[in-house]
C-alpha atoms as a PDB file:
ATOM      1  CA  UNK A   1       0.000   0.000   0.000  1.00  0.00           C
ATOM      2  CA  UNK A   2       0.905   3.252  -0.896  1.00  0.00           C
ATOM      3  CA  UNK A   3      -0.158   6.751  -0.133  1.00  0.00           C
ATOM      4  CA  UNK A   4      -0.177  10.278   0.142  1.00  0.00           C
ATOM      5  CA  UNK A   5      -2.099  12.318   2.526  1.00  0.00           C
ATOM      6  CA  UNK A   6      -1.256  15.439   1.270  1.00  0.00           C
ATOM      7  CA  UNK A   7      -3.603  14.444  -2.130  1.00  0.00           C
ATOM      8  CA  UNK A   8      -6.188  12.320  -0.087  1.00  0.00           C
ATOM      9  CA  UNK A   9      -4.860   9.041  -2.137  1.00  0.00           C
ATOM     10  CA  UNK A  10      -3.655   5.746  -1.390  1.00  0.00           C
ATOM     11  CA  UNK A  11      -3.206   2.639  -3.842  1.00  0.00           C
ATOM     12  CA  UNK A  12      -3.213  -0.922  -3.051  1.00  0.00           C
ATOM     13  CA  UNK A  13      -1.263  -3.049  -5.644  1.00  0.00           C
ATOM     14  CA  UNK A  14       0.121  -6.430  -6.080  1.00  0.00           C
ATOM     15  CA  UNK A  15       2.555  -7.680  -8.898  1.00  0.00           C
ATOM     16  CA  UNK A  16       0.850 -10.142 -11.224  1.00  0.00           C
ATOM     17  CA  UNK A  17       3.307 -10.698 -14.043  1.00  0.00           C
ATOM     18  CA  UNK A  18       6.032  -9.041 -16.386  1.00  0.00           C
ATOM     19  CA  UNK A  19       3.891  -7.394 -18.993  1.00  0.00           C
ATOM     20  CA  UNK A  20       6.398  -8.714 -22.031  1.00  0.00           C
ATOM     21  CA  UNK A  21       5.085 -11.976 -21.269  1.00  0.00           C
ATOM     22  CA  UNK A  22       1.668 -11.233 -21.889  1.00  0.00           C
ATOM     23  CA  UNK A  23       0.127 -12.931 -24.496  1.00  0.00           C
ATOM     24  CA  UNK A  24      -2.579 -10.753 -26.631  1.00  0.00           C
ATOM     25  CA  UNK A  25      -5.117 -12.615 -25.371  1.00  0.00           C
ATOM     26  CA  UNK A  26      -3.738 -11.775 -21.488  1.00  0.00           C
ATOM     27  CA  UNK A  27      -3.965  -8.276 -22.210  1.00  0.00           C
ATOM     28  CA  UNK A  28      -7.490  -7.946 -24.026  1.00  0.00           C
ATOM     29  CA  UNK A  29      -8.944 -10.361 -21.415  1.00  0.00           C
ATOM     30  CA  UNK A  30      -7.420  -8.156 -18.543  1.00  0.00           C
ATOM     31  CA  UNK A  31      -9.065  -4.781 -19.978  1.00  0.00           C
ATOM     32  CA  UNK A  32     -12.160  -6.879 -20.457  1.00  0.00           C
ATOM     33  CA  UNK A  33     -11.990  -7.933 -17.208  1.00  0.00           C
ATOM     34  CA  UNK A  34     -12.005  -4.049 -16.112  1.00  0.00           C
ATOM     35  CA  UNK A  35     -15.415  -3.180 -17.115  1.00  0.00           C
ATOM     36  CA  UNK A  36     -17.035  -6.802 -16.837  1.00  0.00           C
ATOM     37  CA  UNK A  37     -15.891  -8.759 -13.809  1.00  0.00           C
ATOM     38  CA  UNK A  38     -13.597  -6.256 -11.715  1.00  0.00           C
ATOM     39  CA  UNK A  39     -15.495  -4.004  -9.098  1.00  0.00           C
ATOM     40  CA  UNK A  40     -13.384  -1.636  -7.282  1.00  0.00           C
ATOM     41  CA  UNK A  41     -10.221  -3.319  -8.373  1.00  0.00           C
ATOM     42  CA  UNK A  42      -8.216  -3.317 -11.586  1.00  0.00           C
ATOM     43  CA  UNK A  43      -5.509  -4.290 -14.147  1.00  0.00           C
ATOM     44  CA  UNK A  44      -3.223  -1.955 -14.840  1.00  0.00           C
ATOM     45  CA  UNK A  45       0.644  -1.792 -16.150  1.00  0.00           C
ATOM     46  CA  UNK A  46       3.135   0.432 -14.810  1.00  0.00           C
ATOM     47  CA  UNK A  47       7.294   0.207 -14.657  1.00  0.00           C
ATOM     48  CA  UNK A  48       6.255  -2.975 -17.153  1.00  0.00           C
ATOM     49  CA  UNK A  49       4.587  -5.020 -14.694  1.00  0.00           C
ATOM     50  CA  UNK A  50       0.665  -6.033 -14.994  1.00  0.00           C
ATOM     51  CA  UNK A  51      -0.078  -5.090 -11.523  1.00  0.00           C
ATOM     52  CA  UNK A  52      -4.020  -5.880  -9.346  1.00  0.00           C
ATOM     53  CA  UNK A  53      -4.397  -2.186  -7.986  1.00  0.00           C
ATOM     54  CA  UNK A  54      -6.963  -0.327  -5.900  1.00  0.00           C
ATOM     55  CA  UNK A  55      -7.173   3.375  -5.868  1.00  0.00           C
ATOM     56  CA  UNK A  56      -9.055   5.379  -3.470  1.00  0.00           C
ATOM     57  CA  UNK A  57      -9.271   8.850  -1.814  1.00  0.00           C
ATOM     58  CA  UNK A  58      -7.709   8.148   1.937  1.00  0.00           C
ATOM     59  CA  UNK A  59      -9.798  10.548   4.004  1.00  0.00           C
ATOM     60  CA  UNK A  60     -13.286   8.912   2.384  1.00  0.00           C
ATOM     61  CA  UNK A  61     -11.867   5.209   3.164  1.00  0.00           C
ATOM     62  CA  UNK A  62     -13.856   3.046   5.666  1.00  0.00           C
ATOM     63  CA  UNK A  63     -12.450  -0.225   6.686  1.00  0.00           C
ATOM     64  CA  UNK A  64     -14.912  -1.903   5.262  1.00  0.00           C
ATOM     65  CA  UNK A  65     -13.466  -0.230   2.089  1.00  0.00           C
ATOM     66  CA  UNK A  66     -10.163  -1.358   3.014  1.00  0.00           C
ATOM     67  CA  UNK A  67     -10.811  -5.077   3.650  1.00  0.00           C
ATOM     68  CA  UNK A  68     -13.011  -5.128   0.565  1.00  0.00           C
ATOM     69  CA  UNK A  69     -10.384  -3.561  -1.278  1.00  0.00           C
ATOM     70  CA  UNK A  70      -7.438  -6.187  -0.174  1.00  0.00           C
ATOM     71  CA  UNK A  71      -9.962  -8.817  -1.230  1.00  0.00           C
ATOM     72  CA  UNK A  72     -10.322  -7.674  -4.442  1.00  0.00           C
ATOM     73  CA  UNK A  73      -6.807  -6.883  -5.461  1.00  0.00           C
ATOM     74  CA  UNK A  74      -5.872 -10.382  -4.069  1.00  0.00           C
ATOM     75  CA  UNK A  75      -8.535 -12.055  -5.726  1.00  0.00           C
ATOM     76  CA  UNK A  76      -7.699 -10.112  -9.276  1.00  0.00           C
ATOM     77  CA  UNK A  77      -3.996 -10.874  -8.920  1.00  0.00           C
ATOM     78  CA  UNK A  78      -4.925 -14.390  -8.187  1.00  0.00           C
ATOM     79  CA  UNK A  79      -7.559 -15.359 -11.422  1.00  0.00           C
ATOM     80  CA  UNK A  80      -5.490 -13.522 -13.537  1.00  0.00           C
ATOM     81  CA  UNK A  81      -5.233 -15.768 -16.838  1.00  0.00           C
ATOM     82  CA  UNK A  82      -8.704 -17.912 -16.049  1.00  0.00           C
ATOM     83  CA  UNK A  83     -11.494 -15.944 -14.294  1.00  0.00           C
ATOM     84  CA  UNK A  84      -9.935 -12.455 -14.778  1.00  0.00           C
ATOM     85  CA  UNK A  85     -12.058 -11.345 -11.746  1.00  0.00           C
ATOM     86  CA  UNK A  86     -11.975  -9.314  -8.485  1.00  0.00           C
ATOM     87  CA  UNK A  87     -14.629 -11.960  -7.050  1.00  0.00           C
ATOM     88  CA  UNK A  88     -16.822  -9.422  -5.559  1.00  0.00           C
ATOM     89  CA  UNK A  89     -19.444  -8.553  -8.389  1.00  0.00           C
ATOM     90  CA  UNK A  90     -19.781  -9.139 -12.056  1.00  0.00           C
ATOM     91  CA  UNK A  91     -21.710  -7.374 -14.396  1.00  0.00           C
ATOM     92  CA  UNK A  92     -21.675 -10.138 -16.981  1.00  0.00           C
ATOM     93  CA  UNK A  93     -20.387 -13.231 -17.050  1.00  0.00           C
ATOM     94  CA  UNK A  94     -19.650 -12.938 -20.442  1.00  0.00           C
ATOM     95  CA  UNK A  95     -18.639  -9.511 -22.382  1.00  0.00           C
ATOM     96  CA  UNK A  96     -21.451  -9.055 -24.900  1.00  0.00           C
ATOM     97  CA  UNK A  97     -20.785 -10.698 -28.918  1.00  0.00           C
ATOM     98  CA  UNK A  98     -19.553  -7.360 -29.880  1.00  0.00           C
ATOM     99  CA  UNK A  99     -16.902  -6.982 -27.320  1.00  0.00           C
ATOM    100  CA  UNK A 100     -15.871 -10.218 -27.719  1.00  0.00           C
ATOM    101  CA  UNK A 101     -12.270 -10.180 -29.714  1.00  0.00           C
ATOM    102  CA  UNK A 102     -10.841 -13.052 -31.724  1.00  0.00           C
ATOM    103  CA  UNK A 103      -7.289 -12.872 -31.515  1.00  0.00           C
END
């Protein structure tokens, strides 16, 4: 965990894997995975690393927040190349036909 009380922010994240060894379908079925089966919790890439992150204002967090929020970036960092999900909530189980990419 990292943050900064002089901008209200903190982030939660936890290494998944080198982002070189991606494959294409990694990478679309991680940003897929952002709007479909993440909640609060998502993929991102920074310093080349795919990293399970949280971001939130610090002031506003609850603990509830914060235990939800460990959840999900474990649970994202750990179904990364089958489920893709932060376990707490999808909104589909399946992106819709046109959102669906053949690679």
């Amino acid at each position: 965990m990292i943050s900064d009380t002089a901008a209200n922010r903190m982030r939660l994240a936890s290494a998944v894997v080198n982002a070189s060894d991606m494959s294409d379908e990694q990478i679309i079925s991680s940003l897929v995975s952002n709007y479909h089966l993440a909640l609060d919790a998502r993929y991102a890439i920074g310093n080349g690393v795919l990293f399970s992150t949280y971001i939130h204002p610090m002031a506003e967090l609850t603990k509830t927040q914060l235990l939800s929020a460990i959840r999900q970036v474990s649970t994202l960092n750990k179904t990364f190349g089958t489920s893709y999900t932060s376990g707490e909530l999808s909104f589909a189980v399946q992106p819709p036909p046109e959102e669906r990419i053949e690679l």
